[in-house]
Structures are given as structure tokens and as C-alpha cells.
Protein backbone atom coordinates (compact mmCIF):
# COMPACT_ATOMS: atom_id res chain seq x y z
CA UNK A 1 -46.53 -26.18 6.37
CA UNK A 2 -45.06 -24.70 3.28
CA UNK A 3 -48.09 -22.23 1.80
CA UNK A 4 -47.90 -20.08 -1.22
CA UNK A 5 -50.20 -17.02 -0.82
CA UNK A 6 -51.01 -15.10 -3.98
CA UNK A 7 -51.41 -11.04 -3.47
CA UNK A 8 -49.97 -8.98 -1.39
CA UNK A 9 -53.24 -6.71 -0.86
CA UNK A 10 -55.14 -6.38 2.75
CA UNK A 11 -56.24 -9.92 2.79
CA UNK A 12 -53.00 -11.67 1.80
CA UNK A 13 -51.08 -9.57 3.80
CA UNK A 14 -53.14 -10.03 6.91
CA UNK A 15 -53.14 -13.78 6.51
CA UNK A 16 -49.47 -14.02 6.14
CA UNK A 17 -48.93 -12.51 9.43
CA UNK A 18 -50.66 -14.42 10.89
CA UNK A 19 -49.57 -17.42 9.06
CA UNK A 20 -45.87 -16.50 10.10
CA UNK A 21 -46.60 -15.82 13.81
CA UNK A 22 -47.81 -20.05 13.27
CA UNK A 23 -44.43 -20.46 12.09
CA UNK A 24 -45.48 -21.54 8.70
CA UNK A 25 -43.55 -21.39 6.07
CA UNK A 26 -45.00 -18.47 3.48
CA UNK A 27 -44.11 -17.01 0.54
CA UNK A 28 -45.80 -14.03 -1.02
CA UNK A 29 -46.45 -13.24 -4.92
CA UNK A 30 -47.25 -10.53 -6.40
CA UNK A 31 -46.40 -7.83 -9.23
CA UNK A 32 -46.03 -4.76 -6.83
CA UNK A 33 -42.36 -4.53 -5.69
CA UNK A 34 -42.76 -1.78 -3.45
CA UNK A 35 -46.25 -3.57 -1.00
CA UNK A 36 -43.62 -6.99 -1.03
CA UNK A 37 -40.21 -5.10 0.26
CA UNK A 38 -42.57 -3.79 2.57
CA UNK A 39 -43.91 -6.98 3.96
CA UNK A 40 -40.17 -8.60 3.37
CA UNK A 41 -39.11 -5.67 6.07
CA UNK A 42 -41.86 -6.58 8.65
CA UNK A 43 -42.40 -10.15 7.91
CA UNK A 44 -40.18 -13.09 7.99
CA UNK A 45 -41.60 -14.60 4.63
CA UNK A 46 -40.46 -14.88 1.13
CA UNK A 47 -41.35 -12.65 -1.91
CA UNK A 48 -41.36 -13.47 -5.82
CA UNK A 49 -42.68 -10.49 -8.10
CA UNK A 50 -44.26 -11.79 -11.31
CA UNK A 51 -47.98 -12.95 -12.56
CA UNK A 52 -49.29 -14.94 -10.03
CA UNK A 53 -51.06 -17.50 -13.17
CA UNK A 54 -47.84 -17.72 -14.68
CA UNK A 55 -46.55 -20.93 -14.45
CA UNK A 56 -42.62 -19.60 -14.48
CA UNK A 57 -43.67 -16.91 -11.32
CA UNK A 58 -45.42 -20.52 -9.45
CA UNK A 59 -41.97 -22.13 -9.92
CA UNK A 60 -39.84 -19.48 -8.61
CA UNK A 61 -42.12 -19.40 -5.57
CA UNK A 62 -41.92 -22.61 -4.77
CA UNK A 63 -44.78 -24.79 -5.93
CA UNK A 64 -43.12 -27.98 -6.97
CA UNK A 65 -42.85 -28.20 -2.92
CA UNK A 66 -45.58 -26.25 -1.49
CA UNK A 67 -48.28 -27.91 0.43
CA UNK A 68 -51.08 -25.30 0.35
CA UNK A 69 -51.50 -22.55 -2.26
CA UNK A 70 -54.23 -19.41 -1.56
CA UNK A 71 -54.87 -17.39 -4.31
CA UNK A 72 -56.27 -13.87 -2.85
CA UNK A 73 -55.86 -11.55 -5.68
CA UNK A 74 -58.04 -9.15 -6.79
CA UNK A 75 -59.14 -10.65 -9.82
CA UNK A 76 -61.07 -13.61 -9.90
CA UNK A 77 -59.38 -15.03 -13.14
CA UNK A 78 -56.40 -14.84 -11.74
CA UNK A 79 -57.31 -17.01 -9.07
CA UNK A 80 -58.67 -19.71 -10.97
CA UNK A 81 -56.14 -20.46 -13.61
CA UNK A 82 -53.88 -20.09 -10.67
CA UNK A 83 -55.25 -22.97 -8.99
CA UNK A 84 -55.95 -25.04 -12.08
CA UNK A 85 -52.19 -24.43 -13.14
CA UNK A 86 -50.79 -25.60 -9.65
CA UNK A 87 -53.42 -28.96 -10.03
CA UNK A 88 -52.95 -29.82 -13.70
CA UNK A 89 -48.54 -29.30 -13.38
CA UNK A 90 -47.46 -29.84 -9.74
CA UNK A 91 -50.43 -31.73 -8.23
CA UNK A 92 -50.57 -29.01 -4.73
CA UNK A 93 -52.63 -30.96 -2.49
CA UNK A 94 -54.99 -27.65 -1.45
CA UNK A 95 -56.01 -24.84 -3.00
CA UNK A 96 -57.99 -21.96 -1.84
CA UNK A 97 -59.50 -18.77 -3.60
CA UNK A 98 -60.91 -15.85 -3.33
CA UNK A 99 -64.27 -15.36 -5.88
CA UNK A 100 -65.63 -12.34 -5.83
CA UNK A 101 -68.02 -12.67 -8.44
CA UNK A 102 -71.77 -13.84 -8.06
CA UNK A 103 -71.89 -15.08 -11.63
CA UNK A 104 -69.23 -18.04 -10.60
CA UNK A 105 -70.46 -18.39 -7.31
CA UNK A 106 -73.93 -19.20 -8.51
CA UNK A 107 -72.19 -22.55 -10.38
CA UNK A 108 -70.77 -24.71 -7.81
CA UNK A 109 -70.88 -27.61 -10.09
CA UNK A 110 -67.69 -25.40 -12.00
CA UNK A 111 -65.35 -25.93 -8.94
CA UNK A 112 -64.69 -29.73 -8.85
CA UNK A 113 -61.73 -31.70 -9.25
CA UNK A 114 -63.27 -32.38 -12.70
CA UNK A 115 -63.69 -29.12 -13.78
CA UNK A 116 -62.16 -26.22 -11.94
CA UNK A 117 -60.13 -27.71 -8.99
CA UNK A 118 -60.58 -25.18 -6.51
CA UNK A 119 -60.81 -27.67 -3.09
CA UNK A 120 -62.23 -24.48 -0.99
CA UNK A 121 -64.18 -21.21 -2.23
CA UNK A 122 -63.44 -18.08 0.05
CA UNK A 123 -66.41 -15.04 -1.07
CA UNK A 124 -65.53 -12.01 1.18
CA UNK A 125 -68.22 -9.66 -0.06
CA UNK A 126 -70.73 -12.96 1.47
CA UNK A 127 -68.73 -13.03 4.54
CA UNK A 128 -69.23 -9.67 5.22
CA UNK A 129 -72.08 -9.33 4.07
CA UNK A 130 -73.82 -12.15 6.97
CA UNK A 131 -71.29 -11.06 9.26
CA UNK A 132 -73.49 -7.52 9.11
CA UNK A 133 -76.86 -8.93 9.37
CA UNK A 134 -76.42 -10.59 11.90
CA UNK A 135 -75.05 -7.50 13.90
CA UNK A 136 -78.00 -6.49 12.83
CA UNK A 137 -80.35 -9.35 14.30
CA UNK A 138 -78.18 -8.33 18.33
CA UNK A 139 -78.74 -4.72 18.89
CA UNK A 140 -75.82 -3.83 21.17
CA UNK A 141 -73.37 -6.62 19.76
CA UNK A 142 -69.32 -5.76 18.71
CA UNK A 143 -69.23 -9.54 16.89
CA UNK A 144 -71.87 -12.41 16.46
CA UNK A 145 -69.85 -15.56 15.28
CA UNK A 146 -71.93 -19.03 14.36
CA UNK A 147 -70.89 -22.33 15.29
CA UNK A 148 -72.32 -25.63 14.95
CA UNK A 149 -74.48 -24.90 11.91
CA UNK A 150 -75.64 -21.82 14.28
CA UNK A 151 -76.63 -23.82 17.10
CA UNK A 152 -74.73 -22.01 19.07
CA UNK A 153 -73.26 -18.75 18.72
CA UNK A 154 -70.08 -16.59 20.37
CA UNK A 155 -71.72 -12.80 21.34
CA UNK A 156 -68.99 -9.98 22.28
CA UNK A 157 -71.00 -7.15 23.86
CA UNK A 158 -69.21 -4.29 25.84
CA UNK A 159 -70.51 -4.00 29.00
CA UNK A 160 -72.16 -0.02 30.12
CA UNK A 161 -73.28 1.25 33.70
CA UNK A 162 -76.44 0.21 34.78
CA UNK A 163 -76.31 -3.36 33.35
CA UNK A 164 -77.73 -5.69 36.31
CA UNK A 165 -74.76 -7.53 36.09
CA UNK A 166 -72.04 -4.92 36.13
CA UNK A 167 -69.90 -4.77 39.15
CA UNK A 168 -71.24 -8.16 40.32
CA UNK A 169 -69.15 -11.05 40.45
CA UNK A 170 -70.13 -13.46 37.03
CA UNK A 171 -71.39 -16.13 39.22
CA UNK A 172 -75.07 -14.22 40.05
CA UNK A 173 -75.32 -14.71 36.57
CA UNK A 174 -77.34 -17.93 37.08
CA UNK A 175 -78.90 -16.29 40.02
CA UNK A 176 -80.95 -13.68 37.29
CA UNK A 177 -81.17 -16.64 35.02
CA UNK A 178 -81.65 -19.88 36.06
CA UNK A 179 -82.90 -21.26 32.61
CA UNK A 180 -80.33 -20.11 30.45
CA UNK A 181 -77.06 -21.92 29.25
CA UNK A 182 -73.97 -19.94 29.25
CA UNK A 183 -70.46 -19.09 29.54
CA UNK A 184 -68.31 -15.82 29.58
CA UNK A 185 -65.49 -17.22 28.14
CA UNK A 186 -62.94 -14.51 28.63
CA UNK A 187 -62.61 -10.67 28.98
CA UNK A 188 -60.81 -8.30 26.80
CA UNK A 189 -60.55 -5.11 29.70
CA UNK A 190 -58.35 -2.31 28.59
CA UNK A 191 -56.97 -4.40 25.44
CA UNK A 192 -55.57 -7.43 27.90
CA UNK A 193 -57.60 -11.08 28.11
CA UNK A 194 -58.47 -12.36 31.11
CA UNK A 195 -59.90 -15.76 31.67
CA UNK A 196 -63.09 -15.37 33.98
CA UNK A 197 -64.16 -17.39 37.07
CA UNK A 198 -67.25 -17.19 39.61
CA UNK A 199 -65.56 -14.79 41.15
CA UNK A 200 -64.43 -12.31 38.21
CA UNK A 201 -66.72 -9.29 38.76
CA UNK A 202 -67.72 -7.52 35.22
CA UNK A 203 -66.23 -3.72 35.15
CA UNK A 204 -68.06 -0.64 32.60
CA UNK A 205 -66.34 -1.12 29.65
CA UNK A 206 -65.14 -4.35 29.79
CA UNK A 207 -65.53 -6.54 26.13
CA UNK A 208 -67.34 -9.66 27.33
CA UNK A 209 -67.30 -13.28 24.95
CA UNK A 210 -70.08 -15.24 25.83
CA UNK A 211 -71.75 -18.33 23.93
CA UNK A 212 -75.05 -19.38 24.19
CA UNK A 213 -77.80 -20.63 21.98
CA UNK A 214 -79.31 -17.99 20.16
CA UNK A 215 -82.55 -17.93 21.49
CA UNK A 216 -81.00 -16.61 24.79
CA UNK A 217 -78.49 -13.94 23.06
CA UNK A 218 -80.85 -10.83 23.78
CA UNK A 219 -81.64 -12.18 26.94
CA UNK A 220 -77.74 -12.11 28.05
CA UNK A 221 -77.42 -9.07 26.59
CA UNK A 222 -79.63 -7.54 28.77
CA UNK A 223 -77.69 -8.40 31.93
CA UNK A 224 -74.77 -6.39 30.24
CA UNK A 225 -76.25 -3.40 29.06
CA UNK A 226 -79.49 -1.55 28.68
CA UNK A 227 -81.51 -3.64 26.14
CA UNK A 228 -81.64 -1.78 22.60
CA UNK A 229 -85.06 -1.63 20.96
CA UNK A 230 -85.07 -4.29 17.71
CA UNK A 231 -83.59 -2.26 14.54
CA UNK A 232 -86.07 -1.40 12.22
CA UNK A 233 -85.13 1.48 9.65
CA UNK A 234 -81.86 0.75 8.27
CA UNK A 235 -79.94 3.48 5.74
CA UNK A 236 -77.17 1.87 3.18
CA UNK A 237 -74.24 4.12 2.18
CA UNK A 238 -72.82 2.45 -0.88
CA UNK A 239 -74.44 0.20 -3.62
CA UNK A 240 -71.60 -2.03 -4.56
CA UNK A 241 -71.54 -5.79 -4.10
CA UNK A 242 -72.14 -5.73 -0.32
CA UNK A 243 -74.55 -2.95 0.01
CA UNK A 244 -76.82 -4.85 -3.07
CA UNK A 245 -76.47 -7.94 -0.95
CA UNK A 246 -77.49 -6.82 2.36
CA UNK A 247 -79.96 -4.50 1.02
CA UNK A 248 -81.61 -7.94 -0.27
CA UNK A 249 -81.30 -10.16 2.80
CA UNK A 250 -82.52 -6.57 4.74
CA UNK A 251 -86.03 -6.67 2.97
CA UNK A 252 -86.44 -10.10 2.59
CA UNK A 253 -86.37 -10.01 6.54
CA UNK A 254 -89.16 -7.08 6.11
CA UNK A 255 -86.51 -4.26 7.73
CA UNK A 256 -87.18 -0.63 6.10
CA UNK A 257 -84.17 -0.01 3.60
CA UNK A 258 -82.86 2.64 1.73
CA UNK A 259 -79.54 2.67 -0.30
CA UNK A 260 -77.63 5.65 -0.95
CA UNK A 261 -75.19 5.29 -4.21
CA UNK A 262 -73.27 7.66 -5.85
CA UNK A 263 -73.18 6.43 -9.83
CA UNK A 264 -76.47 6.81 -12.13
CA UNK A 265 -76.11 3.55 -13.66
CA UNK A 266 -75.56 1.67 -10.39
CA UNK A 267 -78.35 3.19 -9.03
CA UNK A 268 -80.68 2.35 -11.77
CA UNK A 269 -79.44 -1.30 -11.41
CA UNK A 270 -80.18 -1.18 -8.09
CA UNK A 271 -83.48 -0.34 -8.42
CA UNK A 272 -84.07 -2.46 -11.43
CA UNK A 273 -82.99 -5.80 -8.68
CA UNK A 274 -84.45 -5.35 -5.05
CA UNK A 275 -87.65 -5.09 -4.73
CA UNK A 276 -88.40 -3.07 -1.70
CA UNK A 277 -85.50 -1.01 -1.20
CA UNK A 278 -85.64 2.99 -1.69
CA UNK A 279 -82.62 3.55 -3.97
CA UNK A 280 -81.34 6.95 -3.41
CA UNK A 281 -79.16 8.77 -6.33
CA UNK A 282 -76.70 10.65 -4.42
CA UNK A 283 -73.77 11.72 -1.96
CA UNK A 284 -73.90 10.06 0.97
CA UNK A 285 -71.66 12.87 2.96
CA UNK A 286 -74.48 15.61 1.71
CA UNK A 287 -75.76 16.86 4.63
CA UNK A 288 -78.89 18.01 3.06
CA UNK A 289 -79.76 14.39 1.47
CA UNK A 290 -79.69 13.11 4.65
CA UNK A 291 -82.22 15.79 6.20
CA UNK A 292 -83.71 15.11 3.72
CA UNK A 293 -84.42 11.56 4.12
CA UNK A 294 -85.08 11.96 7.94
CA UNK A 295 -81.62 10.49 8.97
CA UNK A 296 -82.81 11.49 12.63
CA UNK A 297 -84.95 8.27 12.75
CA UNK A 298 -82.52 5.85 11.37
CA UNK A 299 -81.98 2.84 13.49
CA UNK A 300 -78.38 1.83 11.70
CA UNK A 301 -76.90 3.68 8.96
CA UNK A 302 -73.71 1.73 7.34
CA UNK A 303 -71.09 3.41 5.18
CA UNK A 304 -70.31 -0.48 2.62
CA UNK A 305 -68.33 1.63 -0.01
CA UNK A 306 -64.84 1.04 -1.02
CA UNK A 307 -63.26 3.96 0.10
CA UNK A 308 -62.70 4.16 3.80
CA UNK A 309 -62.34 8.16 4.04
CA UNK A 310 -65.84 8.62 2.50
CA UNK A 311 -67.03 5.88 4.97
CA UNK A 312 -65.47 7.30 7.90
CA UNK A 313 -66.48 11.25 7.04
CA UNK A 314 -70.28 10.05 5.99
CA UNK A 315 -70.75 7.34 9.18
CA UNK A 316 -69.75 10.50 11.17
CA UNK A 317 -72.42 13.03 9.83
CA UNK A 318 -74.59 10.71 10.52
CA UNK A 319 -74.24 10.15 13.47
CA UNK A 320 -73.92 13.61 14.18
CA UNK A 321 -77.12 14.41 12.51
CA UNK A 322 -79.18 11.80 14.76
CA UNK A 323 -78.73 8.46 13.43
CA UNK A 324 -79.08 5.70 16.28
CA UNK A 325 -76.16 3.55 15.63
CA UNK A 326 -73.61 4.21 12.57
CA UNK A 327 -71.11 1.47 11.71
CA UNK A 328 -68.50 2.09 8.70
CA UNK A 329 -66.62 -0.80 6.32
CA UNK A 330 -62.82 0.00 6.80
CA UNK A 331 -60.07 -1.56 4.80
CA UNK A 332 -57.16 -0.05 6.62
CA UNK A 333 -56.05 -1.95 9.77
CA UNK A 334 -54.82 1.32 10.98
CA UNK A 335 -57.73 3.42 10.88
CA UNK A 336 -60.22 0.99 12.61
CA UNK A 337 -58.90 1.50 16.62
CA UNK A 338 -58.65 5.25 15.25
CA UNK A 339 -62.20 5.44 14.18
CA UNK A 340 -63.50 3.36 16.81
CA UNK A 341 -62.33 5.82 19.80
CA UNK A 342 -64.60 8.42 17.94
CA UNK A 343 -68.41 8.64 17.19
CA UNK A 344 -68.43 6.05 14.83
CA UNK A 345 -70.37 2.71 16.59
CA UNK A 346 -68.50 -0.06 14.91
CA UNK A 347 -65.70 -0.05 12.83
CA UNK A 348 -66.10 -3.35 10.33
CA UNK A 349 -62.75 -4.88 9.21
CA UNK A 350 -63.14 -7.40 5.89
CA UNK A 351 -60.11 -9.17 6.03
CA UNK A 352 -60.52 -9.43 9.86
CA UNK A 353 -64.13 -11.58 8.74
CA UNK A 354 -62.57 -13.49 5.55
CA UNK A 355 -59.24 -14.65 7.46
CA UNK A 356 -60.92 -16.80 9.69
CA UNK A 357 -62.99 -18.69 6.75
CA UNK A 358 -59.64 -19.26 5.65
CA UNK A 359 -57.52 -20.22 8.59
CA UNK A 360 -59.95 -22.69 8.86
CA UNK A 361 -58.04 -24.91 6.09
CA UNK A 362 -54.90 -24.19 7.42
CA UNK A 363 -55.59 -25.65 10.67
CA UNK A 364 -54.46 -29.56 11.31
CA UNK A 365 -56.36 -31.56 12.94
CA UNK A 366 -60.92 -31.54 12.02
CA UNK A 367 -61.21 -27.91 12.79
CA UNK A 368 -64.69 -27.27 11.55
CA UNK A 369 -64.45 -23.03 11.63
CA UNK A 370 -62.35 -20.26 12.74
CA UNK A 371 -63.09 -17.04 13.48
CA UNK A 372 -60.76 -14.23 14.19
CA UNK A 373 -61.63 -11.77 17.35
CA UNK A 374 -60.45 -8.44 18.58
CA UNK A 375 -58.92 -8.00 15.16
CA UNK A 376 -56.50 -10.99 15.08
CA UNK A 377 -55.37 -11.18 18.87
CA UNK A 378 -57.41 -13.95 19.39
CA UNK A 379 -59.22 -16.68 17.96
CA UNK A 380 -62.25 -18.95 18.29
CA UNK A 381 -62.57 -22.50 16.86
CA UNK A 382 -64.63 -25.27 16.54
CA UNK A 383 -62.87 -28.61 16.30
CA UNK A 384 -63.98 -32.44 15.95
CA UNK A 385 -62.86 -34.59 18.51
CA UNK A 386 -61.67 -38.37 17.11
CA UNK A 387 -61.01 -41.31 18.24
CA UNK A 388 -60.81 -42.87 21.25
CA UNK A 389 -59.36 -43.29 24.92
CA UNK A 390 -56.13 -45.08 23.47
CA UNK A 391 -55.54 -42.29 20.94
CA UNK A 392 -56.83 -38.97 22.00
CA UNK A 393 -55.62 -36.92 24.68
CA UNK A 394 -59.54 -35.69 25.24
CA UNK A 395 -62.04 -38.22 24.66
CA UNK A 396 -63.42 -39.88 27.74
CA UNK A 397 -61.89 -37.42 30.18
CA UNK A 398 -63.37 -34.86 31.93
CA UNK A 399 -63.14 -31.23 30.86
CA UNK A 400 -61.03 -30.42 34.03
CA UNK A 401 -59.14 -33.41 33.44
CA UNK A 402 -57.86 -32.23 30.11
CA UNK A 403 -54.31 -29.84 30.34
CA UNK A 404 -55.30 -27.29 28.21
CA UNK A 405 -52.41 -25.03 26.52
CA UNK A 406 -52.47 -21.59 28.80
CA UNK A 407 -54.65 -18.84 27.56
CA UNK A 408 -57.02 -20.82 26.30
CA UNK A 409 -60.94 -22.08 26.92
CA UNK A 410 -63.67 -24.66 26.46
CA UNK A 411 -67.02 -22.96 26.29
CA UNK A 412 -69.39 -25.28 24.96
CA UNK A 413 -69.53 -28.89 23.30
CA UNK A 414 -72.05 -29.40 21.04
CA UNK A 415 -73.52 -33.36 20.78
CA UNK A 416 -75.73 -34.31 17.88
CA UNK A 417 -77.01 -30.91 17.39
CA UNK A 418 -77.58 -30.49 21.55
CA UNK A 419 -75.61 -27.56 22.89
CA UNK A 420 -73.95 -28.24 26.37
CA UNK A 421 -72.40 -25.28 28.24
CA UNK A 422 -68.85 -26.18 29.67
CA UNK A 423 -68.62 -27.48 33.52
CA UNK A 424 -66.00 -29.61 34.83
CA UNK A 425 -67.63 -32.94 35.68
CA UNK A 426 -68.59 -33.06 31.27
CA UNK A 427 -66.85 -36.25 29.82
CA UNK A 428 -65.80 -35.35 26.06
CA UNK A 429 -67.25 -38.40 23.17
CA UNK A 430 -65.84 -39.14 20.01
CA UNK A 431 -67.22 -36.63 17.30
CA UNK A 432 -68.32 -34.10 19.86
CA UNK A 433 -67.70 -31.06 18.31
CA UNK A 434 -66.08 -28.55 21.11
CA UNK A 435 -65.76 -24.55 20.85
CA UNK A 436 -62.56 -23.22 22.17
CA UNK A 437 -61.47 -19.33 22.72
CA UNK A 438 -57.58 -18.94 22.86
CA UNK A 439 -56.81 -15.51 23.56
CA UNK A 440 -53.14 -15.69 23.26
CA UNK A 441 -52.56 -17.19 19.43
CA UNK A 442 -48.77 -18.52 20.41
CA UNK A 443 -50.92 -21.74 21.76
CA UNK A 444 -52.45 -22.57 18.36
CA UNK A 445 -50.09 -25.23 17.70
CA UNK A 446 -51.05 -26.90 21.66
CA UNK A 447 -53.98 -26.87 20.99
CA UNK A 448 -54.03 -28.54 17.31
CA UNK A 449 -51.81 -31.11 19.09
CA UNK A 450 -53.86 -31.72 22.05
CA UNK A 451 -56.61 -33.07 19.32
CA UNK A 452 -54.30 -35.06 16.90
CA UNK A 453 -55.49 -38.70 16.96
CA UNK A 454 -52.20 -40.65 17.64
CA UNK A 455 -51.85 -44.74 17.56
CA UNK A 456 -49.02 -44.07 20.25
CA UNK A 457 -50.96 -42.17 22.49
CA UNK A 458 -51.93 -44.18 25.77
């Protein structure tokens, strides 16, 4: 597929590479030289500096041709006259951006082929900001990843000493809990996937994928690693668009919140718009504020700003000075596995969270959602199965009947709303919608291929 992608920040970078390692064709746009010779060096894409809403810059990319544009930029503007100039003069069949704003987001009726004609909406700062709460909801979780309208729901939890089913083979899992639906559906131990069996026994420190219906998440947890107490007192380093937003769902949900922010007039703001929230004027990296507001008995404290050094430095000291569980918002893919080795809980990545939202268009076939895990080394989907014995390689077989692409999983099928945990003797039905981990990306295009409705296909 030939895709345009529009800025070259963290976002648009990190989606080209993974776009190339598809073997899509990509080209890059953007007005800093310097970030595209960089990605030109490392990437085998093409570059055009200019104004990304400038019709002339569109041309030299490529549009007349290209099949997909993604607008990513920083500014929201940008991004819409992009799209609406790649609609209104060469007719691109998709186009994707990035709004940042609340004040658009709040009008959906704008972004319609008869107004705006953006065909999908990507908001990071949303992403994020859900992807957080519900870390939130799992005490103990590294990801929590919905599926099927949240019927179901992929849980990565690293397993500690003393969980009952550490050092036990994965098959006395049913043995401790006959009533719940399950499936480990693969193992990330020291950095390498493995794909589980009865028999794989569950080391300390191994990164277990599991899905499950979320009324049974805590429960699984359990068997993995000492059960954390329910959060409770939550501390908010950072009152920008993610901070205000989780600060909001946080006390609507009736957990304690405070917000710690830096500028006056922010901080004002902030107190003028949530209503139970202690707003906090102040340096989140001063020790004494901190003291001060008994940082000892904080459940999770979470550096949101925008600059990952003050995250990192304040997320430490806090943890330092007694909070229960720190987790910091990091922008630079290089400092997350560098923070994460040190006291810091959880190391949040943003582009890691919006890349899968938009992945999810780039996919062929009815993939329904994407999500990106262990920072872009592997990936979990949700795709629509069509048509019918004649003319699809999966429907009417049985799960161990179907040649999956190596590296890759079926956890769970989900069947008008019913969740049904992957065993061999299931028979797949048009429209089921099935949830797949691949933990080797190279078998993307297998598996897009292995659910292409074909009239030849017998």
C-alpha cells in the first residue's frame, strides 16, 4: 500500500517503521531536514521537506497515487486542511488524523464527508489517557488492552515468587480455577516469545499475556503474583491535557486525587473544572511538597507532563520517598527499557498506545483493533471472520484445523457478545470475531491473508 504519513515527530516516526518492516510503501513529510535524513539513514522510506497542507509539498510526495494519507503533525490545523486538500484535489481514498484538541473532538458532526472529510479520528491524549485508568482498575498489570467492546480483555502481568502458579506447569491452572475462562497466550521471558502449552511451567519474572473476561482479571492475577490491595489515593504530576483528563475520569470513579502543576494559570483552571480534585500549585520534584502532602500513603503517583526528564527525576523521588507504585509518561523510545530497569514501576510510551489505534486502518482484511505490545515487537488483533466454507480459509474448520502463520495465536473468539476461550475441537462461524497474538510481526501479512474472503478459494 502506498501511504503518505505527515510528521516526522515520535508518532510518525514510530508508525513508519513499522509500516516499512510491512513492506509498505511510505513516504515521510515534514519541514525539519535534519529528523527526515535521519529517518532516510535508518529507514527505507521516502522524504519530501515542505508544509505538509500545501498542496505543491502533497504533490511532490506522491498523493496523486497514494492510497492512504495520515496526518500526525503537531498541529491540529495542519491536519485537517491536510486531509480536506488530499479529498477535495486528488480524491485519497483514506485519511487519518491526529486531533488533539477537545474543542473539535466534542463536534463529530464536523468530520464527515460533507464537511471535514477526515474517514478516521486518532486522539492520543484519550488513548492514553484510558489506557492509564485502566492500569489503574488491575493493580499489578504492565498492559490492559480491550477487545470486543471490552468483553474481553488481553492482561500482561509479570509473574513474582510466591505466586501459586509459579514454577508449576500452566495446565494446574484450571486445577485452582475450574470456573474461569482463560488462555496464556504467549510468554515474553528474558525479551524472547514463547508460545505456551500444558506443559510450559511459569518462571519469576516471566511477562505473561493472558485474556479473559474482565470479571476474572484480578482473579488470574492472583495466581501470578501476590494480589495488590485496590488503588485508592492517586497523586497527578502534571496538569496538561492528560493529567486534566484522568484527574476527571479518577473522581468520577470516587478515587482520592490530587494534581500537582507547575503554572499559576493552569492551576487555577484546573481547579476552576474538576470538581473533587486537590489542585496543588507547585514542583512536582520538591521534595518538601511531597512530605508535605503525605506522598508516603500514595497508592500511584504518575509523572503525565511533557518533559520526560522531569517525569523520570519526580516518578523517582517518589518512589523513593514511599509512594506505592510510581509510573512516568515517556516520549523517548530510548529511555523507557532505561527507566524501566530502575525504581520507576511502569514506564508509559504514547506512541506505543496511539500506533495501534492506527494500524488498525492500515490492516486489510475486517480487522476490528490493534494493539501494539512489548513496545512494537508484537501485536494483538481482533479480526472479523467472512464468508463462508467455499471462500475462507477459517470458517467451518476447527481451530487446530486452521495453519496458522508461525509465531502466532488464537486466544479467544468472541460470538454475539459470548466470549469463548480457544480449544481445538471450536469450529470458527461467519462474523465471529477472533483475537489473535503474533509475537513475531514478519507474519502480519499471513495472517491478513489467511482471512481474505476469496471467490477462488475451495
Amino acid at each position: 500500500m502506498k501511504i503518505i504519513i505527515l510528521g516526522a515527530g515520535q508518532v510518525g516516526s514510530s508508525l513508519a517503521k513499522s509500516l516499512v518492516q510491512e513492506e509498505h510503501d511510505v513516504t515521510i513529510v515534514d519541514q525539519n531536514m535534519s529528523a527526515l535524513r535521519e529517518m532516510r539513514d535508518k529507514l527505507d522510506i521516502r522524504t519530501q521537506v515542505g508544509m505538509a497542507s500545501h498542496p505543491a509539498t502533497l504533490e511532490s510526495a506522491g498523493i496523486d497515487d497514494a492510497e492512504m494519507l495520515i496526518a500526525v503533525t503537531n498541529s491540529d490545523e495542519i491536519n485537517i486542511v491536510s486531509c480536506q486538500i488530499a479529498y477535495s484535489l486528488y480524491h485519497t481514498p483514506t485519511k487519518l488524523a491526529r486531533i488533539r484538541s477537545a474543542e473539535y473532538l466534542k463536534y463529530a458532526e464536523l468530520f464527515t464527508h460533507g464537511s471535514i472529510p477526515i474517514d478516521v479520528l486518532i486522539s492520543p491524549e484519550q488513548l492514553v489517557t484510558e489506557y492509564i485508568f485502566s492500569l489503574i482498575n488491575y493493580p499489578g498489570a504492565l498492559q490492559v488492552l480491550d477487545f470486543a467492546e471490552g468483553h474481553v480483555q488481553l492482561v500482561a502481568v509479570k509473574a513474582y515468587y510466591g505466586g501459586p502458579l509459579v514454577g508449576h506447569e500452566l495446565c494446574t491452572l484450571k486445577e485452582h480455577m475450574p470456573e474461569v475462562k482463560t488462555k496464556v497466550v504467549t510468554i515474553f521471558r528474558k525479551g524472547k516469545a514463547i508460545i505456551p502449552n500444558g506443559s510450559t511451567v511459569i518462571d519469576v519474572d516471566d511477562e505473561v499475556f493472558f485474556l479473559a473476561s474482565p470479571e476474572h482479571i484480578r482473579t488470574i492475577i492472583s495466581e501470578l503474583r501476590k494480589l495488590d490491595k485496590p488503588y485508592k489515593r492517586i497523586m497527578i504530576a502534571g496538569g496538561g491535557s492528560i493529567g486534566r483528563r484522568l484527574a476527571g475520569l479518577l473522581e468520577e470513579a470516587r478515587y482520592q486525587v490530587k494534581i500537582i502543576e507547575l503554572d499559576q494559570d493552569r492551576a487555577t483552571y484546573l481547579a476552576e473544572v474538576l470538581d473533587k480534585t486537590i489542585v496543588l500549585e507547585g514542583d512536582a520534584a520538591d521534595e518538601s511538597l511531597l512530605l508535605e502532602e503525605s506522598i508516603e500513603n500514595i497508592d500511584v503517583f504518575l509523572a503525565l507532563t511533557n518533559d520526560d526528564e522531569a517525569n523520570i527525576l519526580s516518578a523517582m523521588l517518589a518512589k523513593r520517598l514511599g509512594a506505592r507504585r510510581v509510573m512516568s509518561l515517556i516520549n523517548r523510545t530510548s529511555y523507557v527499557d532505561l527507566v524501566e530497569t530502575s525504581t520507576i514501576d511502569l514506564a508509559i510510551s504514547p506512541q506505543q498506545v496511539t500506533i495501534g489505534a492506527l494500524l488498525t486502518h492500515v490492516r486489510r482484511g475486517d480487522i476490528v483493533s490493534v494493539h501494539s505490545l512489548r513496545r512494537g515487537a508484537a501485536e494483538a488483533i481482533e479480526v472479523i471472520a467472512h464468508g463462508d466454507k467455499k471462500t475462507s480459509r477459517v470458517i467451518g474448520r476447527k481451530l487446530e484445523d486452521i495453519k496458522l502463520p508461525p509465531a502466532t495465536t488464537i486466544g479467544a473468539i468472541v460470538r454475539n457478545k459470548a466470549v469463548i476461550i480457544a480449544s481445538k475441537d471450536i469450529v470458527v462461524e461467519a462474523e465471529d470475531h477472533i483475537l489473535m497474538l503474533l509475537s513475531d510481526k514478519r507474519y502480519i501479512p499471513a495472517v491478513e491473508k489467511l482471512f481474505q474472503v476469496s471467490v477462488t478459494f475451495l
